[in-house]
C-alpha atoms as a PDB file:
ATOM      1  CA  UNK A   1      49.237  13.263  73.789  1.00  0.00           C
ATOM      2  CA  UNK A   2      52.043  11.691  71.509  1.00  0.00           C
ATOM      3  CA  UNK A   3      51.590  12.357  68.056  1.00  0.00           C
ATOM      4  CA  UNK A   4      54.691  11.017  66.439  1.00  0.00           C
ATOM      5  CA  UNK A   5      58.501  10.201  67.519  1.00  0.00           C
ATOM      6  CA  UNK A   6      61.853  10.198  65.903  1.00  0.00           C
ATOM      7  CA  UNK A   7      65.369  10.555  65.734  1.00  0.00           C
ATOM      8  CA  UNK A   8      66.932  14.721  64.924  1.00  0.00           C
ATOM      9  CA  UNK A   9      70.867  14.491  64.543  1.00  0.00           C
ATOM     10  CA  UNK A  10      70.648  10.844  66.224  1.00  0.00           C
ATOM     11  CA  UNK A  11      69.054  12.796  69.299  1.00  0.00           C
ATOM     12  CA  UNK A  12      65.176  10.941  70.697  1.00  0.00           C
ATOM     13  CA  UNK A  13      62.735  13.726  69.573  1.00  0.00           C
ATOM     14  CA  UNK A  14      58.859  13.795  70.219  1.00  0.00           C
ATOM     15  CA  UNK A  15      55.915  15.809  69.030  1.00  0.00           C
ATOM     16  CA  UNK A  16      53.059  15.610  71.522  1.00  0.00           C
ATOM     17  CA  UNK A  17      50.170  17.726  71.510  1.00  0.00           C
ATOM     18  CA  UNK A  18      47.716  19.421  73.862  1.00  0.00           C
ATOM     19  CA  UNK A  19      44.145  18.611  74.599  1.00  0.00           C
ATOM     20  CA  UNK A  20      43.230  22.508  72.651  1.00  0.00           C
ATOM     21  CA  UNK A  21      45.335  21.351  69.668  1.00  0.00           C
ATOM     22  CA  UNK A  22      43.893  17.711  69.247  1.00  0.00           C
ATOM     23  CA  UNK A  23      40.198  19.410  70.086  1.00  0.00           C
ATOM     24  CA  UNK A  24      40.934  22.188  67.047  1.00  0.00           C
ATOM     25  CA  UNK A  25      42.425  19.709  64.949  1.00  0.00           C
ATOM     26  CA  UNK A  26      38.985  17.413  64.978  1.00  0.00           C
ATOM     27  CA  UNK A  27      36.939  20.092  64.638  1.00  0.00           C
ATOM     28  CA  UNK A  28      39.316  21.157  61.740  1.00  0.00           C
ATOM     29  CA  UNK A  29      39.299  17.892  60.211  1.00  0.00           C
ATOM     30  CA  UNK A  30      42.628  18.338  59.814  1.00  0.00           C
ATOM     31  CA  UNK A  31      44.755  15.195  60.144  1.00  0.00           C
ATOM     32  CA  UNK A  32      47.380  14.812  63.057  1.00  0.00           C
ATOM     33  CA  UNK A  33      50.083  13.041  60.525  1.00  0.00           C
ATOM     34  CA  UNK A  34      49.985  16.224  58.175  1.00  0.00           C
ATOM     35  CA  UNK A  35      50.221  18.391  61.714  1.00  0.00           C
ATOM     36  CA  UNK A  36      53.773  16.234  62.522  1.00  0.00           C
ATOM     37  CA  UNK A  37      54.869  16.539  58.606  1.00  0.00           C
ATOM     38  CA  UNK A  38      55.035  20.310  58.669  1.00  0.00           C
ATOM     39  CA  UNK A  39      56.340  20.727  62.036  1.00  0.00           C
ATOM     40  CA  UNK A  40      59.527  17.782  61.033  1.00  0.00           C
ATOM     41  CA  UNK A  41      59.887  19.699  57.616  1.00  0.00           C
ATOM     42  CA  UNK A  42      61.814  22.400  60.207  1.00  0.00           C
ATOM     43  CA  UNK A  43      64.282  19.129  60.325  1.00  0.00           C
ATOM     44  CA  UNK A  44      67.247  20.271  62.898  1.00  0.00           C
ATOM     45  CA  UNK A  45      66.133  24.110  63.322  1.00  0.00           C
ATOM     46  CA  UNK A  46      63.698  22.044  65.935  1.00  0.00           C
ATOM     47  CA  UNK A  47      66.742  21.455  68.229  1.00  0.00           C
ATOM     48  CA  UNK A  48      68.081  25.188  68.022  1.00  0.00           C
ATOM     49  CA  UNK A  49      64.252  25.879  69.654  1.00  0.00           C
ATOM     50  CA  UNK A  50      65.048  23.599  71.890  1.00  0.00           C
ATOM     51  CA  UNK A  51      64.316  25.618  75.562  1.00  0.00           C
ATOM     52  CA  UNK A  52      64.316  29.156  73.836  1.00  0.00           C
ATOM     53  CA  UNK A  53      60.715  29.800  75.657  1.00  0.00           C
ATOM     54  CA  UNK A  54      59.504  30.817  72.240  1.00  0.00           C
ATOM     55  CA  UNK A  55      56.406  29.790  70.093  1.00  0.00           C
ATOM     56  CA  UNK A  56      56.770  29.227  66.688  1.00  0.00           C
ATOM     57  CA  UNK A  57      54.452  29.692  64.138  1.00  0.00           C
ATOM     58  CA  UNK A  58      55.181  27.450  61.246  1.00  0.00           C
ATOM     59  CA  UNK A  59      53.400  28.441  58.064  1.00  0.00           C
ATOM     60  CA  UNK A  60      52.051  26.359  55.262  1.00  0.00           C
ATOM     61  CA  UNK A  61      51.160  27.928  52.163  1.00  0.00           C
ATOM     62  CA  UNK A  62      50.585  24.733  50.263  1.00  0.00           C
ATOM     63  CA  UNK A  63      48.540  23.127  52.880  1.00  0.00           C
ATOM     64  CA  UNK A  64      47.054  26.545  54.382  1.00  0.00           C
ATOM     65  CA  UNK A  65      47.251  25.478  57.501  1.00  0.00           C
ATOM     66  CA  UNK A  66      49.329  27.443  60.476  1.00  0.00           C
ATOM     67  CA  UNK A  67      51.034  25.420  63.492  1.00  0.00           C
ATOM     68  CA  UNK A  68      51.762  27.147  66.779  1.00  0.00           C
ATOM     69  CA  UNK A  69      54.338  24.859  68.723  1.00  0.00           C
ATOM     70  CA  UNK A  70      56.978  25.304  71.705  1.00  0.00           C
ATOM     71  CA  UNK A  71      60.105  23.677  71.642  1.00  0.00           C
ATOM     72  CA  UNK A  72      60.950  22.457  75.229  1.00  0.00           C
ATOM     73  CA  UNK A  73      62.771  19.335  77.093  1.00  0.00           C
ATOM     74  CA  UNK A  74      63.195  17.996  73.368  1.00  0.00           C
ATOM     75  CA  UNK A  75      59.690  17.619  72.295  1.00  0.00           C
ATOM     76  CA  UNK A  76      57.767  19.897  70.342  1.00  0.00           C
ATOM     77  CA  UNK A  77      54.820  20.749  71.979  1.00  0.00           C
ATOM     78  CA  UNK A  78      51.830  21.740  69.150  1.00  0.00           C
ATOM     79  CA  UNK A  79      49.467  24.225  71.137  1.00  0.00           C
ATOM     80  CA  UNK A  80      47.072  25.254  68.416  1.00  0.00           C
ATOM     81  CA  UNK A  81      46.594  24.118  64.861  1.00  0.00           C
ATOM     82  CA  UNK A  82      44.703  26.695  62.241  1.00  0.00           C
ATOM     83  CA  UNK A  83      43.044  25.895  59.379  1.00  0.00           C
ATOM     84  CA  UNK A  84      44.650  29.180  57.198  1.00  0.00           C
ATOM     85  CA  UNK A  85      47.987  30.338  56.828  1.00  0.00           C
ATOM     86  CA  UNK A  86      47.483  33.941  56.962  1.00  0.00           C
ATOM     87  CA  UNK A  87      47.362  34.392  60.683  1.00  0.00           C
ATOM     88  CA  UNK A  88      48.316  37.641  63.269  1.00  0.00           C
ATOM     89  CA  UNK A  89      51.394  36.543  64.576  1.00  0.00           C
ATOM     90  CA  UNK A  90      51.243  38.118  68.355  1.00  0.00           C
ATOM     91  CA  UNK A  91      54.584  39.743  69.417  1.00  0.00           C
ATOM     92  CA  UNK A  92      57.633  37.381  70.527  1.00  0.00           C
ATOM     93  CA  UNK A  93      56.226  34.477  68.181  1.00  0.00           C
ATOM     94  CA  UNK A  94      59.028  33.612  65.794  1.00  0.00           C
ATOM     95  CA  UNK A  95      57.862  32.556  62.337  1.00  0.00           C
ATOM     96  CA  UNK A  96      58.820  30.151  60.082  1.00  0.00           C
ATOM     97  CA  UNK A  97      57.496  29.215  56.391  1.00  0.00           C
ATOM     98  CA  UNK A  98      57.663  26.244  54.538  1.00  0.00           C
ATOM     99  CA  UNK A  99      56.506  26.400  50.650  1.00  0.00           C
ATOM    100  CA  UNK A 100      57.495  22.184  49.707  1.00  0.00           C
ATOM    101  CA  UNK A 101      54.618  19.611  49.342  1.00  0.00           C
ATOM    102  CA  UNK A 102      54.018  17.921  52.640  1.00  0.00           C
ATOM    103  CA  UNK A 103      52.964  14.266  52.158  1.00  0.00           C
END
C-alpha cells in the first residue's frame, strides 16, 4: 500500500508498506505519517539503499518507535513498524538512528 511519495535528488521516490506493517501499525496506534517522517529524515542515504538487499532498521529515540524497511526499485518498502526503539537487530540488518523531533 502507498503511504507517501516524493521527490530524493529530483529522482520519483515512494514509501509503500506491507499488509504486516499497516496490520502492526493499527494495532500500534501508531500513525502511518509519523512512520514516512522517520523513514524521509534518512533524506538521500535512502537512494545509496537503493537495491543493496539490506533491511534497515531506523531508530527513533524521540518517538520510540523502530522501522524495519528495504530499499528496492526506488521505493522503500516498510516491513514492520515497533512500538520501542530498543530492539535485537538480527545479523545483516544495517542500523540507522535519528535523535531530531519528527513532526
Amino acid at each position: 500500500m502507498l503511504l507517501r511519495e516524493c521527490f530524493l535528488e529530483d529522482r520519483y521516490f515512494r514509501i509503500e508498506s506491507t499488509t504486516h506493517a499497516l496490520q502492526r501499525m493499527k494495532e500500534r496506534g501508531i500513525e502511518s505519517t509519523l512512520v514516512t517522517g522517520i523513514i524521509l529524515s534518512l533524506e538521500d542515504k535512502l537512494l545509496e539503499y537503493n537495491n543493496s538487499g539490506k533491511e534497515i532498521a531506523i531508530l527513533d529515540q524521540q518517538n520510540n518507535l523502530a522501522v524495519i524497511i528495504e530499499v528496492r526499485q526506488g521505493k522503500a518498502v516498510v516491513i514492520t513498524v515497533i512500538d520501542r526503539a530498543n530492539i535485537h537487530i538480527k545479523d545483516g540488518t544495517l542500523l540507522e538512528e535519528i535523535a531530531e523531533e519528527i513532526a
